[in-house]
C-alpha atoms as a PDB file:
ATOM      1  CA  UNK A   1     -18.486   6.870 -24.405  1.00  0.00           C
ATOM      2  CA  UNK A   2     -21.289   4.982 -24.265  1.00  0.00           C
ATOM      3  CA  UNK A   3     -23.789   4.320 -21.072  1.00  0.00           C
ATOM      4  CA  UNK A   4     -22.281   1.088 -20.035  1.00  0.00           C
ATOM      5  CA  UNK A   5     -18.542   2.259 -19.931  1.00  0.00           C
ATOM      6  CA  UNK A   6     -20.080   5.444 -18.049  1.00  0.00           C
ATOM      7  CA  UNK A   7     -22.254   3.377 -15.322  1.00  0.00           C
ATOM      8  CA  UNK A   8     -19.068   1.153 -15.137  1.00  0.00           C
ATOM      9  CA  UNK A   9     -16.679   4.133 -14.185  1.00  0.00           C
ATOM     10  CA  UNK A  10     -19.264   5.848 -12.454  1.00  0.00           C
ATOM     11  CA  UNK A  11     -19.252   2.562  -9.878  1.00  0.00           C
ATOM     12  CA  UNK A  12     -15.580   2.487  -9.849  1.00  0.00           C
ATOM     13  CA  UNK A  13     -15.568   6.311  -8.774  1.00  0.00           C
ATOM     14  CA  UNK A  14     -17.900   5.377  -6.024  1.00  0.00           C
ATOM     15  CA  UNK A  15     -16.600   2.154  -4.586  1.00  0.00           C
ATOM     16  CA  UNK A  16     -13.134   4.433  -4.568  1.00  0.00           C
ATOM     17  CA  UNK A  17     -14.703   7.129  -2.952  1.00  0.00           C
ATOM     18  CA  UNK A  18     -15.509   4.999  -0.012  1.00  0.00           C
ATOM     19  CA  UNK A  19     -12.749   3.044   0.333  1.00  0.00           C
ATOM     20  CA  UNK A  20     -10.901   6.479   1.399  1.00  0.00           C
ATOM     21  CA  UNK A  21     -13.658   7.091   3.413  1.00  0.00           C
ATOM     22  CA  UNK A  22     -12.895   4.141   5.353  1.00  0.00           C
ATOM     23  CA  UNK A  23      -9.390   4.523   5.854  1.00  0.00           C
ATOM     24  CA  UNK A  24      -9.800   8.081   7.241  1.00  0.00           C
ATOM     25  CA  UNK A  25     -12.381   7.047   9.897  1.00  0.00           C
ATOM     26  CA  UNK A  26     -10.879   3.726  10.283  1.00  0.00           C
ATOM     27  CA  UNK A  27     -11.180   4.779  14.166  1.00  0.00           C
ATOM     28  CA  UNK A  28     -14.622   5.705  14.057  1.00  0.00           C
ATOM     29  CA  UNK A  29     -18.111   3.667  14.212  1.00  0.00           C
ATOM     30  CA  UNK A  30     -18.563   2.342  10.598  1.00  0.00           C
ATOM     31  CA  UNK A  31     -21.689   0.261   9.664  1.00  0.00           C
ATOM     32  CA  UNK A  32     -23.496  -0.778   5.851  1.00  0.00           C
ATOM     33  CA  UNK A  33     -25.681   2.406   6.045  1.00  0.00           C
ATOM     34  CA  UNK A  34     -23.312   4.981   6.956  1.00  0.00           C
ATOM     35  CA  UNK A  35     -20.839   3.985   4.181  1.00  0.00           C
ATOM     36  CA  UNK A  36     -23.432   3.379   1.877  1.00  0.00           C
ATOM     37  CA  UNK A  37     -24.432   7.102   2.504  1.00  0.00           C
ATOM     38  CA  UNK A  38     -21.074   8.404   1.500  1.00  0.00           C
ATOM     39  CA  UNK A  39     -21.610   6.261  -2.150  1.00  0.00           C
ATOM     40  CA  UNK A  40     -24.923   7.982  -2.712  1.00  0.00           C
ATOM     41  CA  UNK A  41     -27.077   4.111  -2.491  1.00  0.00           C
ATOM     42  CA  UNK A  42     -29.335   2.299  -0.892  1.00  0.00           C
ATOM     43  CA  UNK A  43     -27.589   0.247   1.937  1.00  0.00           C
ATOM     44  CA  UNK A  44     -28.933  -3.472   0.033  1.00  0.00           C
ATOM     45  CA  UNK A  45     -27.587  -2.122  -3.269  1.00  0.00           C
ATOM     46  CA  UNK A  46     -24.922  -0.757  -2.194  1.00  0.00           C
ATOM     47  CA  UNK A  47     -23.482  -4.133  -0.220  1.00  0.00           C
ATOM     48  CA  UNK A  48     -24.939  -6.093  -3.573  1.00  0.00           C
ATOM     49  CA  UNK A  49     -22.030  -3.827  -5.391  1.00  0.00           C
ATOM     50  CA  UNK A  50     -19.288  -3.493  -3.508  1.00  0.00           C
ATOM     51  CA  UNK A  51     -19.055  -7.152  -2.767  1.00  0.00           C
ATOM     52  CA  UNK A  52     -19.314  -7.605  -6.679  1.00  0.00           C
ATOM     53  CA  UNK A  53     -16.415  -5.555  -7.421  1.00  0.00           C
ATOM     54  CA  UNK A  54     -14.009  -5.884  -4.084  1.00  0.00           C
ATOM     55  CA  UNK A  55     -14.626  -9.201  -4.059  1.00  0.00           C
ATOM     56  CA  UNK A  56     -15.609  -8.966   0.170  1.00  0.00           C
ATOM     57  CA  UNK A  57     -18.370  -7.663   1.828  1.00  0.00           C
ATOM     58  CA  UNK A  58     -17.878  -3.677   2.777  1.00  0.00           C
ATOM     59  CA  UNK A  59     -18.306  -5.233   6.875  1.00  0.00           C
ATOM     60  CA  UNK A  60     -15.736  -7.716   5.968  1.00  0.00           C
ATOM     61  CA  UNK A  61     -13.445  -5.684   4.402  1.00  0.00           C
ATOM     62  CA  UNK A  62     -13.405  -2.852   6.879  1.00  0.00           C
ATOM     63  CA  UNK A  63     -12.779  -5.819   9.511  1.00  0.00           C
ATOM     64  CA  UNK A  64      -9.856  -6.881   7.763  1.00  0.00           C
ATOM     65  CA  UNK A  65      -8.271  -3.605   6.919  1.00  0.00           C
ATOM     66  CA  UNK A  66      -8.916  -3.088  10.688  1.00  0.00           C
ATOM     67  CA  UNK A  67      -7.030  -6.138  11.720  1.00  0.00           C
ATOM     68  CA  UNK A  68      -4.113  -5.864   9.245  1.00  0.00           C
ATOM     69  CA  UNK A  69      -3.621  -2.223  10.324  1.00  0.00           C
ATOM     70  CA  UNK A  70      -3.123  -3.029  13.480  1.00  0.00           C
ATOM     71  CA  UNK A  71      -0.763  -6.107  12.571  1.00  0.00           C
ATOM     72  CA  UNK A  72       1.122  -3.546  11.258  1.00  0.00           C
ATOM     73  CA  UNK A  73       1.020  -1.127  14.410  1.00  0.00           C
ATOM     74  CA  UNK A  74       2.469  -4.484  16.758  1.00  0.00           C
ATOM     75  CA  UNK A  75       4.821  -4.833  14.655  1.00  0.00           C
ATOM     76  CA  UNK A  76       6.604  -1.433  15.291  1.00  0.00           C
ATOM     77  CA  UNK A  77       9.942  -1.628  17.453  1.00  0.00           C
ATOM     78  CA  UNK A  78       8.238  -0.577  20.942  1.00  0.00           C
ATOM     79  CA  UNK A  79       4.758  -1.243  19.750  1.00  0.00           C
ATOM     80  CA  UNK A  80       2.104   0.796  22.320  1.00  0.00           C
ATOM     81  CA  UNK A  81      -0.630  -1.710  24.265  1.00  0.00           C
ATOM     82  CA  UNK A  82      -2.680  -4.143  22.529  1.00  0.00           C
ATOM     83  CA  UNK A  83      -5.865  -2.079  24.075  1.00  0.00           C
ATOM     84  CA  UNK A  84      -4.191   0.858  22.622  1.00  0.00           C
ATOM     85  CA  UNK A  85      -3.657  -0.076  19.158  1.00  0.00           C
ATOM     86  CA  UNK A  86      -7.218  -2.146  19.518  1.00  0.00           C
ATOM     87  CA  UNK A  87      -9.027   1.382  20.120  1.00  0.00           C
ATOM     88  CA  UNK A  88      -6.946   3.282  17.613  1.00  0.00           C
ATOM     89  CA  UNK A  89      -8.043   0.927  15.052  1.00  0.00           C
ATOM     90  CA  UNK A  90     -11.905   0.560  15.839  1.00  0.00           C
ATOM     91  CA  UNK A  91     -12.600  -1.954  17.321  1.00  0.00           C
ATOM     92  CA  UNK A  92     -14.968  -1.412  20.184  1.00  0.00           C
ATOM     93  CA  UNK A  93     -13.171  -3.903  22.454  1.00  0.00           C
ATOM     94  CA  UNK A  94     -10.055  -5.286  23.540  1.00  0.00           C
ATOM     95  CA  UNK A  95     -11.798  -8.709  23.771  1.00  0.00           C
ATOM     96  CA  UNK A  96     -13.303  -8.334  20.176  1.00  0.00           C
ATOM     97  CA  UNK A  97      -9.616  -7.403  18.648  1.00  0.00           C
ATOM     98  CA  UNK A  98      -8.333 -10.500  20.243  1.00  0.00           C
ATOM     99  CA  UNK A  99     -10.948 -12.645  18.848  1.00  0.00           C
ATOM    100  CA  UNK A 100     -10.897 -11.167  14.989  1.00  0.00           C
ATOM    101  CA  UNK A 101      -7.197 -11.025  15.292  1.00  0.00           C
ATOM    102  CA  UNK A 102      -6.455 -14.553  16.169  1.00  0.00           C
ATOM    103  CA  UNK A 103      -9.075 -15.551  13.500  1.00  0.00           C
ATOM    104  CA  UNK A 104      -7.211 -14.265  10.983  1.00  0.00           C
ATOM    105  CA  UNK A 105      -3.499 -14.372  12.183  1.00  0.00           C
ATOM    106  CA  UNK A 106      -4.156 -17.909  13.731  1.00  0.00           C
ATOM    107  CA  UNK A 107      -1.673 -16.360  16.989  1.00  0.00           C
ATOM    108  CA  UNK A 108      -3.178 -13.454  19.586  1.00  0.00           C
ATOM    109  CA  UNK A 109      -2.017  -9.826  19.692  1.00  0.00           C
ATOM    110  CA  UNK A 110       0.234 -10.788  22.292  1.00  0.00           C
ATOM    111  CA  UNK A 111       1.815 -13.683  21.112  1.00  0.00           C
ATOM    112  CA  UNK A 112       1.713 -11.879  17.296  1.00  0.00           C
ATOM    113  CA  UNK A 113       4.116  -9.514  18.932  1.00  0.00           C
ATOM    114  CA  UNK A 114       7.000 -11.417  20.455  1.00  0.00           C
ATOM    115  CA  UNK A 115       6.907 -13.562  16.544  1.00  0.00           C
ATOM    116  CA  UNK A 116      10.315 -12.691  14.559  1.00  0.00           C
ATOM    117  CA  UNK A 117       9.430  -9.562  12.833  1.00  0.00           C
ATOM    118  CA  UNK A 118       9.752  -9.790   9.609  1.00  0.00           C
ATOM    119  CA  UNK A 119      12.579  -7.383   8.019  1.00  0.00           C
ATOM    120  CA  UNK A 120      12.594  -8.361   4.216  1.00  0.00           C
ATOM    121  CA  UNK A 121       9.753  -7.995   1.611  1.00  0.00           C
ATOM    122  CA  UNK A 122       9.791  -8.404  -2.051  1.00  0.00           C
ATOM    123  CA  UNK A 123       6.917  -9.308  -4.505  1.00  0.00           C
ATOM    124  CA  UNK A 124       4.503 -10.274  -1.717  1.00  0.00           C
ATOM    125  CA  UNK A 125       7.100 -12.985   0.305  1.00  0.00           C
ATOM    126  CA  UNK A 126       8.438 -12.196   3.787  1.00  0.00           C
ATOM    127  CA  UNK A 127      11.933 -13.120   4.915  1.00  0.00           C
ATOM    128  CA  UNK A 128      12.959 -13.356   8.672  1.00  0.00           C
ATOM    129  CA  UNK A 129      16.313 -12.296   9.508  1.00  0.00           C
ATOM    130  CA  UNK A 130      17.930 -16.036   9.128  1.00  0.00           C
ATOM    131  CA  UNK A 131      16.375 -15.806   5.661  1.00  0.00           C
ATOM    132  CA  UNK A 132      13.581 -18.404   6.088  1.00  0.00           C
ATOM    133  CA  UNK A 133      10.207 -16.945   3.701  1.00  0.00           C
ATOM    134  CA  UNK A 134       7.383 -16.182   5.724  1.00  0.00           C
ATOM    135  CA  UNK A 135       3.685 -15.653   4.909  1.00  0.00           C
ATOM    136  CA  UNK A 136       1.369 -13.410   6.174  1.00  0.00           C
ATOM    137  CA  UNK A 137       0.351 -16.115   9.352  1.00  0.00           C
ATOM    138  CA  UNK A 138       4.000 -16.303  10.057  1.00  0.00           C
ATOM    139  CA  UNK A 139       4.392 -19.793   8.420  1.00  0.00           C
ATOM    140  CA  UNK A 140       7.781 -21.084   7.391  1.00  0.00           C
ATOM    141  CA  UNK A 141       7.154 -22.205   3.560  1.00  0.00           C
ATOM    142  CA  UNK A 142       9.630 -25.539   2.210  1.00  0.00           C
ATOM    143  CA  UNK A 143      11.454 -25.284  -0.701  1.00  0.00           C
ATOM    144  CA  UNK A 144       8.774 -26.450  -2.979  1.00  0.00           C
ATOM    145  CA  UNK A 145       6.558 -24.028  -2.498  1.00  0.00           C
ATOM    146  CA  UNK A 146       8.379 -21.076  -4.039  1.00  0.00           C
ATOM    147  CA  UNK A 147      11.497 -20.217  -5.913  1.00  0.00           C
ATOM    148  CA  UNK A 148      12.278 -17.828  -3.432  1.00  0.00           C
ATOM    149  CA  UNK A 149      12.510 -20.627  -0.478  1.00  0.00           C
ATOM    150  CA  UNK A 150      15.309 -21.887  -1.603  1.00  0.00           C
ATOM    151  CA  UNK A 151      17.356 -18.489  -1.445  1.00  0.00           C
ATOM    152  CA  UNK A 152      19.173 -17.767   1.981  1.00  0.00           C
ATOM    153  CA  UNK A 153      19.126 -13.261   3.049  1.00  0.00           C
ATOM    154  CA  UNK A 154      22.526 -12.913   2.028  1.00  0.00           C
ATOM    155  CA  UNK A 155      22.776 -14.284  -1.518  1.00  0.00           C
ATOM    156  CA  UNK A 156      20.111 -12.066  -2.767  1.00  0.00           C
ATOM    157  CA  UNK A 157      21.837  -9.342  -4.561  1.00  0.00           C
ATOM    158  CA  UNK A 158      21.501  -5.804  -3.020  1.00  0.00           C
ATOM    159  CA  UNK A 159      21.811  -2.436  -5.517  1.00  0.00           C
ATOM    160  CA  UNK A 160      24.324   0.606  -4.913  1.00  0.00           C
ATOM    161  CA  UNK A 161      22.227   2.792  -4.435  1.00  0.00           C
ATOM    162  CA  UNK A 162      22.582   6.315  -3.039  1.00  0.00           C
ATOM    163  CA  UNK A 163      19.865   6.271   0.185  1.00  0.00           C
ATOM    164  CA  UNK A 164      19.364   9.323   2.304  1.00  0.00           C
ATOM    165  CA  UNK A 165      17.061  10.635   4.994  1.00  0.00           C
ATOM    166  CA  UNK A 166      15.477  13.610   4.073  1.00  0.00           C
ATOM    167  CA  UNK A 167      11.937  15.749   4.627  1.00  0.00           C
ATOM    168  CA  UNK A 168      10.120  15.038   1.784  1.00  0.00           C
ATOM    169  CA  UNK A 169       7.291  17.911   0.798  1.00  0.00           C
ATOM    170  CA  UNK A 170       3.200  17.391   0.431  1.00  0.00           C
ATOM    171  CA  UNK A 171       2.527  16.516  -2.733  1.00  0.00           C
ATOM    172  CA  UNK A 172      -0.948  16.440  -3.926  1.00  0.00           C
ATOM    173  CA  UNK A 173      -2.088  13.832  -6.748  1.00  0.00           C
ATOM    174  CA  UNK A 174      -4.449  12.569  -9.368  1.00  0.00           C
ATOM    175  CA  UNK A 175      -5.048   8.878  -9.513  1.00  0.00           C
ATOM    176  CA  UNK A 176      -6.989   5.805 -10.375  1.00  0.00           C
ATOM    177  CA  UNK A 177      -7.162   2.858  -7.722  1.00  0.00           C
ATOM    178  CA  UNK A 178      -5.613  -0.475  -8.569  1.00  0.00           C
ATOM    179  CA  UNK A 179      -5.593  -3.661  -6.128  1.00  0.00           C
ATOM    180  CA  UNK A 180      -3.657  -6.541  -6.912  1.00  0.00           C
ATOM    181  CA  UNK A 181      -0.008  -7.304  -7.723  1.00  0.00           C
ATOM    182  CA  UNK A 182       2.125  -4.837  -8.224  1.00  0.00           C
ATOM    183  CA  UNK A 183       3.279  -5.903 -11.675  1.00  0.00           C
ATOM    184  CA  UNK A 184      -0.254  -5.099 -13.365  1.00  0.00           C
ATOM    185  CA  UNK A 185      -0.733  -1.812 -12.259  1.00  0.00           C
ATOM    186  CA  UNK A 186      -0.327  -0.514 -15.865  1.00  0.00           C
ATOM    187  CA  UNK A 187      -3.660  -0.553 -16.594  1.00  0.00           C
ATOM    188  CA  UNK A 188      -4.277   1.841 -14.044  1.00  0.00           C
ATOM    189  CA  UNK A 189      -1.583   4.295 -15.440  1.00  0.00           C
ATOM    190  CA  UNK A 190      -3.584   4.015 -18.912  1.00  0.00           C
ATOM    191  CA  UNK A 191      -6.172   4.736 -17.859  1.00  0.00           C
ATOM    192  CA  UNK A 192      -4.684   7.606 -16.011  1.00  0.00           C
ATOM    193  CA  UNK A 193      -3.001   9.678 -18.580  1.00  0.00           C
ATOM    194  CA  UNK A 194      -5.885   8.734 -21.304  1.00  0.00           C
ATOM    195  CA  UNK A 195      -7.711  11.471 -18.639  1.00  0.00           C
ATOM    196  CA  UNK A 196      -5.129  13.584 -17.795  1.00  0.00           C
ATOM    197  CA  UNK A 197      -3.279  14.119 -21.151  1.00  0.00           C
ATOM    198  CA  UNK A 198      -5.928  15.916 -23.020  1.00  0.00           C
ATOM    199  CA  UNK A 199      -6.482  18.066 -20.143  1.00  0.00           C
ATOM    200  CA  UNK A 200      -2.724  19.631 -20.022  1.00  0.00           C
ATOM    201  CA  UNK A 201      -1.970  17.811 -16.796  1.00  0.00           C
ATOM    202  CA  UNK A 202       0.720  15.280 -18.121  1.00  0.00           C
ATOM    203  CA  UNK A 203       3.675  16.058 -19.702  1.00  0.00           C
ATOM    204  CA  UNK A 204       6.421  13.262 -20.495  1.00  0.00           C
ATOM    205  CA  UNK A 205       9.528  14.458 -19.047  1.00  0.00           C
ATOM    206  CA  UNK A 206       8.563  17.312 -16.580  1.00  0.00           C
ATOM    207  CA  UNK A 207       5.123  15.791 -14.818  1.00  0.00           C
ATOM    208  CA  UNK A 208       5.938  13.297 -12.000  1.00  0.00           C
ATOM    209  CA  UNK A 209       3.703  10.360 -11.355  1.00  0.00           C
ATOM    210  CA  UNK A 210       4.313   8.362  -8.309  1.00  0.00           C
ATOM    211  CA  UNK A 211       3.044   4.816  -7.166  1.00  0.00           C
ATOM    212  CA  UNK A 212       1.431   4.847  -3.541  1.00  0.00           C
ATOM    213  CA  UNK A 213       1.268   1.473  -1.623  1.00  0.00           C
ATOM    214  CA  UNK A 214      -1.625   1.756   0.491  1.00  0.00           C
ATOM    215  CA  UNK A 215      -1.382  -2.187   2.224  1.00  0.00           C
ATOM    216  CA  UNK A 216       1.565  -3.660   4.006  1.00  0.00           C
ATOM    217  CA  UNK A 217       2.143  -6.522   1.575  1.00  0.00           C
ATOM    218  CA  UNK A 218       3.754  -8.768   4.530  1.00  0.00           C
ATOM    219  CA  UNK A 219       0.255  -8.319   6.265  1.00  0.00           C
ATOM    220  CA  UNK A 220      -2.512  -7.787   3.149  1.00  0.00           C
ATOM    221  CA  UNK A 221      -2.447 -10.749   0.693  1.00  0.00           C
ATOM    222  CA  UNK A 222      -1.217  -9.527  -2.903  1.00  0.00           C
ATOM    223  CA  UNK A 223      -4.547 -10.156  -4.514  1.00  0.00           C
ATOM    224  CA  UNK A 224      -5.685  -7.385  -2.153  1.00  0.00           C
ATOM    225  CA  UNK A 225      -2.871  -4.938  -1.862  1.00  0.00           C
ATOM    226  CA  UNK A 226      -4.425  -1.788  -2.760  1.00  0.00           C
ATOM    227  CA  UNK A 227      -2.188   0.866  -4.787  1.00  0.00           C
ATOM    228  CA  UNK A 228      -2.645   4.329  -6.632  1.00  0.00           C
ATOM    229  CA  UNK A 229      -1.302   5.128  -9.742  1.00  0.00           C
ATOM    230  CA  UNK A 230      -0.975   8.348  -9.592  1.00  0.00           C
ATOM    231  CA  UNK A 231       0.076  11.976 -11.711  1.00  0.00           C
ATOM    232  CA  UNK A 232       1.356  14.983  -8.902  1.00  0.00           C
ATOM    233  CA  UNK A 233      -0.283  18.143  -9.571  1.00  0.00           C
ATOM    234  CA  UNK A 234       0.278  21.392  -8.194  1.00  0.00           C
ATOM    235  CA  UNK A 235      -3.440  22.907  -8.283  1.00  0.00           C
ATOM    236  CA  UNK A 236      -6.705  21.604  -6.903  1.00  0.00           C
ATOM    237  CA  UNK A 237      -7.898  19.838 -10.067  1.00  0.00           C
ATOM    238  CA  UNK A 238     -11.877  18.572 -10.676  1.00  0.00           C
ATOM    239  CA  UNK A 239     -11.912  14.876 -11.060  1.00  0.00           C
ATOM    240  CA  UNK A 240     -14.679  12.724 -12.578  1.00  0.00           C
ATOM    241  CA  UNK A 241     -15.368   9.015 -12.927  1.00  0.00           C
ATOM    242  CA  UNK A 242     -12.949   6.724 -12.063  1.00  0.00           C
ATOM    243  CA  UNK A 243     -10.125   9.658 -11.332  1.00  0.00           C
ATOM    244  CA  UNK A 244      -9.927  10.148  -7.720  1.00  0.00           C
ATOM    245  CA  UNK A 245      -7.604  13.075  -6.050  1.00  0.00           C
ATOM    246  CA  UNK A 246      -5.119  12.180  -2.337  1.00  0.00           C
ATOM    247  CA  UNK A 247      -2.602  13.972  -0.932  1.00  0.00           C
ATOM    248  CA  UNK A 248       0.867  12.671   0.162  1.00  0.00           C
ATOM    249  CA  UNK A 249       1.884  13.184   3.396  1.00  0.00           C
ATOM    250  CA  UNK A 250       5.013  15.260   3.740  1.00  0.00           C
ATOM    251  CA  UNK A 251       7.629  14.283   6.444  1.00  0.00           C
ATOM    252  CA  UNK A 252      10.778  12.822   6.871  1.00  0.00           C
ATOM    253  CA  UNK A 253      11.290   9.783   4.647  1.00  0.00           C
ATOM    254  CA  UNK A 254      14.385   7.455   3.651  1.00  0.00           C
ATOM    255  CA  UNK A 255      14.755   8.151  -0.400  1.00  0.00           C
ATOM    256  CA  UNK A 256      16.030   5.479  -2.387  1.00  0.00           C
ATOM    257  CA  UNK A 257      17.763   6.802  -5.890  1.00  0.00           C
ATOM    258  CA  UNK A 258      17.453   4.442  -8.128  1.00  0.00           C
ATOM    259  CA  UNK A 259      17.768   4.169 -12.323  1.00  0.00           C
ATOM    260  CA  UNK A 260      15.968   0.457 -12.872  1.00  0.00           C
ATOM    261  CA  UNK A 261      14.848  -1.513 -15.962  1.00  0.00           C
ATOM    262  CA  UNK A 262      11.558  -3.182 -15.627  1.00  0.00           C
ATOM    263  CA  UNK A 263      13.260  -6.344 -14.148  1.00  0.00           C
ATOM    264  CA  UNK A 264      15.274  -4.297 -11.138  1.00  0.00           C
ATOM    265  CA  UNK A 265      12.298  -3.112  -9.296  1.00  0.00           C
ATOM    266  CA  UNK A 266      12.550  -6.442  -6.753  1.00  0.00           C
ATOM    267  CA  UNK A 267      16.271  -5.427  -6.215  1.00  0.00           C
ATOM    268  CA  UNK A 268      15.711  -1.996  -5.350  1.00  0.00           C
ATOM    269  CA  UNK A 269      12.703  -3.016  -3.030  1.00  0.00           C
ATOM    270  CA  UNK A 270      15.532  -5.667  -1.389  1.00  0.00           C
ATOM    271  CA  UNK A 271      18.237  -2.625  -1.196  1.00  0.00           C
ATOM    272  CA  UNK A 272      15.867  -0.608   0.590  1.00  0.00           C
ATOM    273  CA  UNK A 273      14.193  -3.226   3.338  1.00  0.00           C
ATOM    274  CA  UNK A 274      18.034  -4.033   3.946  1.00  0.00           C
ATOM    275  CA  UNK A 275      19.160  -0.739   4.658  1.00  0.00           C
ATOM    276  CA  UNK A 276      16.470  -0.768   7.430  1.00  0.00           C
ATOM    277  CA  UNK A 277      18.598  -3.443   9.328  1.00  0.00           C
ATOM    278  CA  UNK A 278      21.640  -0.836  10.837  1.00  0.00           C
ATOM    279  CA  UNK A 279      19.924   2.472   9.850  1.00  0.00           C
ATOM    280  CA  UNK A 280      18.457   3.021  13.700  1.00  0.00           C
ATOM    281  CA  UNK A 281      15.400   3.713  12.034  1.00  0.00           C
ATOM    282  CA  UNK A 282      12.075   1.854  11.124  1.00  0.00           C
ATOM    283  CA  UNK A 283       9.053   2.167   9.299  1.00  0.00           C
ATOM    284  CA  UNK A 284       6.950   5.455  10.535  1.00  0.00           C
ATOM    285  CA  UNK A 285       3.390   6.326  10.251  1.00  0.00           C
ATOM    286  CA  UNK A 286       2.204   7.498   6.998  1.00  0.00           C
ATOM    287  CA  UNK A 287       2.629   6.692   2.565  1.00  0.00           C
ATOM    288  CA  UNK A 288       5.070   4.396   0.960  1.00  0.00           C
ATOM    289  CA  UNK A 289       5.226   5.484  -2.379  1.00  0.00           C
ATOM    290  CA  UNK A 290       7.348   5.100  -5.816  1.00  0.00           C
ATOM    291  CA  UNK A 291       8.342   8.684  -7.721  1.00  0.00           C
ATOM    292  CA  UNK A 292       8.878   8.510 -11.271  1.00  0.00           C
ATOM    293  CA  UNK A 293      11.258  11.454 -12.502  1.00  0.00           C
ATOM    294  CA  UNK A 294      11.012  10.288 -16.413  1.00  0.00           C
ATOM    295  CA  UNK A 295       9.527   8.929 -19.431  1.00  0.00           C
ATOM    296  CA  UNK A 296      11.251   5.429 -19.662  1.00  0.00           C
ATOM    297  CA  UNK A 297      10.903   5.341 -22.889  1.00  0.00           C
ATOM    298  CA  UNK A 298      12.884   8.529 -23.746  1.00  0.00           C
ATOM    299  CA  UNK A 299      15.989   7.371 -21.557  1.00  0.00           C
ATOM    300  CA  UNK A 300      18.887   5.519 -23.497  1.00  0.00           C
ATOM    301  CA  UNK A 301      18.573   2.493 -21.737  1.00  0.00           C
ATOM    302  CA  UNK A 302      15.210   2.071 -21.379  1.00  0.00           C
ATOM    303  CA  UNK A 303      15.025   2.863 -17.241  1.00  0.00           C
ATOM    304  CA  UNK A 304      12.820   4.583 -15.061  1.00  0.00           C
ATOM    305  CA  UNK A 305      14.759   7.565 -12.575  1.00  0.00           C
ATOM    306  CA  UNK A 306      12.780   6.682  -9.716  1.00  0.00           C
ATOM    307  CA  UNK A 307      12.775   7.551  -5.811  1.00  0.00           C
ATOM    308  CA  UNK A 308      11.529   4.997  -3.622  1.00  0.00           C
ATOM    309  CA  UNK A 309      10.296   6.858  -0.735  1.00  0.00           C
ATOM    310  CA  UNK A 310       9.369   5.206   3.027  1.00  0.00           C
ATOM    311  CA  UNK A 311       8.046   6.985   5.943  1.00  0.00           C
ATOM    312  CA  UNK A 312      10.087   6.672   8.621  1.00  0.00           C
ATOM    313  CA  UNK A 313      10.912   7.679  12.859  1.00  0.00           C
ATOM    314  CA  UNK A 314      14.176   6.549  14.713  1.00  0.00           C
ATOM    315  CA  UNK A 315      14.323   3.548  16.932  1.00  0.00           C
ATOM    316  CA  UNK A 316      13.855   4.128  20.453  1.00  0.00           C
ATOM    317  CA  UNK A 317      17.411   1.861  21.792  1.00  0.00           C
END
């Protein structure tokens, strides 16, 4: 490897490493130098590069994973108060929330939370419940403006598929960060098991790998959505360069069973965000995540066995 490829990952690794930083003290005081102390620079450089490769400033972007955190929080069936969810997320006042949320949500934290909730995601488009697609502002798109427009909640096609509640254990993982659409993760994975199969810590057919969604897409524009391709392990392993190391929250979850070809992944995603609507349960605290049971390309049919796995707490009725 020569010294550019090793700088590059090098960066990646550090960029990464603050990134979880930031979403574990998302609560906390964050500024440029305190962050930039966790990547090992200089604040100026440090800003110079992060804004390079996330494509925001490191204020900016903790201000928006701020704000769409807390989108997410109002959005819960009995959300808690606006000052509440304002605190829990950072900002240092309820009048400062208001103003950064309504900047970026065009409505206020009050009026965000008597807006339709959403109840229907696939491939970065919101449905409401009479089927209308949604952005992320809560805009009503016309017909032109998407294939999916034209397509009414109940003609979609939904999957049998067998979906349970269950308590689903702590898993810890290897992984390398990818943000963007979910369809080009893949370079991600490569780059994954390039590192971990040499080591012994892959094995096609008896290693899982899982798929953890960081972002809400309904809130977090696709180009941002920030996922982890990931291998579980079951020891604490040493990671270098752009390989990072999380753990997945155990708890309960709904599990989705699925067996999918590469074109089915949208339909399981629908399955699942319909079962929501007479479960009596919704979206919990905590890791959305894909788990891969096999080597696609060892199964007959080409599929992936894969568990689609969703945090979740009963409704309060």
């Amino acid at each position: 490897m020569n010294i550019q490829d090793r700088s590059r990952i090098e960066y990646r690794a550090r960029v990464n490493k603050v990134m979880d930083y930031i979403d574990q003290h998302l609560d906390e005081s964050l500024d440029l130098k305190s962050i930039a102390e966790v990547a090992s620079f200089s604040p100026f450089h440090f800003h110079r590069i992060f804004t390079f490769m996330i494509g925001e400033s490191p204020i900016d972007y903790i201000q928006r994973i701020r704000v769409e955190r807390a989108a997410w929080k109002l959005r819960e069936e009995n959300p808690r108060s606006v000052t509440e969810i304002a605190f829990e997320c950072g900002f240092g006042s309820v009048s400062l929330f208001s103003r950064t949320f309504r900047r970026y949500f065009k409505v206020t934290p009050s009026q965000f939370i008597k807006l339709e909730k959403p109840v229907y995601s696939t491939s970065g488009f919101v449905f409401s419940k009479n089927g209308q697609m949604l952005g992320k502002n809560m805009k009503t798109f016309s017909a032109q403006e998407g294939e999916l427009c034209r397509t009414d909640l109940k003609q979609y096609f939904f999957m049998k598929a067998n979906i349970e509640v269950k308590e689903m254990p702590e898993m810890k993982a290897i992984y390398v960060r990818h943000i963007g659409p979910f369809n080009e993760i893949g370079q991600a994975y490569e780059k994954l098991f390039k590192w971990a199969f040499p080591r012994g810590l892959f094995v096609p057919n008896v290693s899982k790998s899982a798929t953890v969604i960081h972002d809400d897409p309904t809130v977090t524009e696709i180009e941002k959505v920030r996922q982890s391709a990931c291998i579980i392990v079951a020891d604490e392993i040493k990671v270098d360069g752009e390989i990072g190391k999380l753990v997945i929250p155990g708890g309960s979850y709904v599990v989705g069973h699925f067996e999918l070809g590469f074109t089915e992944f949208e339909m399981a995603w629908n399955t699942m965000c319909n079962w929501f609507l007479e479960s009596g349960y919704q979206q919990g605290d905590g890791c959305t995540y894909e788990l891969y049971h096999n080597d696609y390309n060892t199964h007959p049919e080409k599929k992936h066995i894969v568990d689609i796995c969703i945090p979740v707490e009963p409704i309060s009725i």
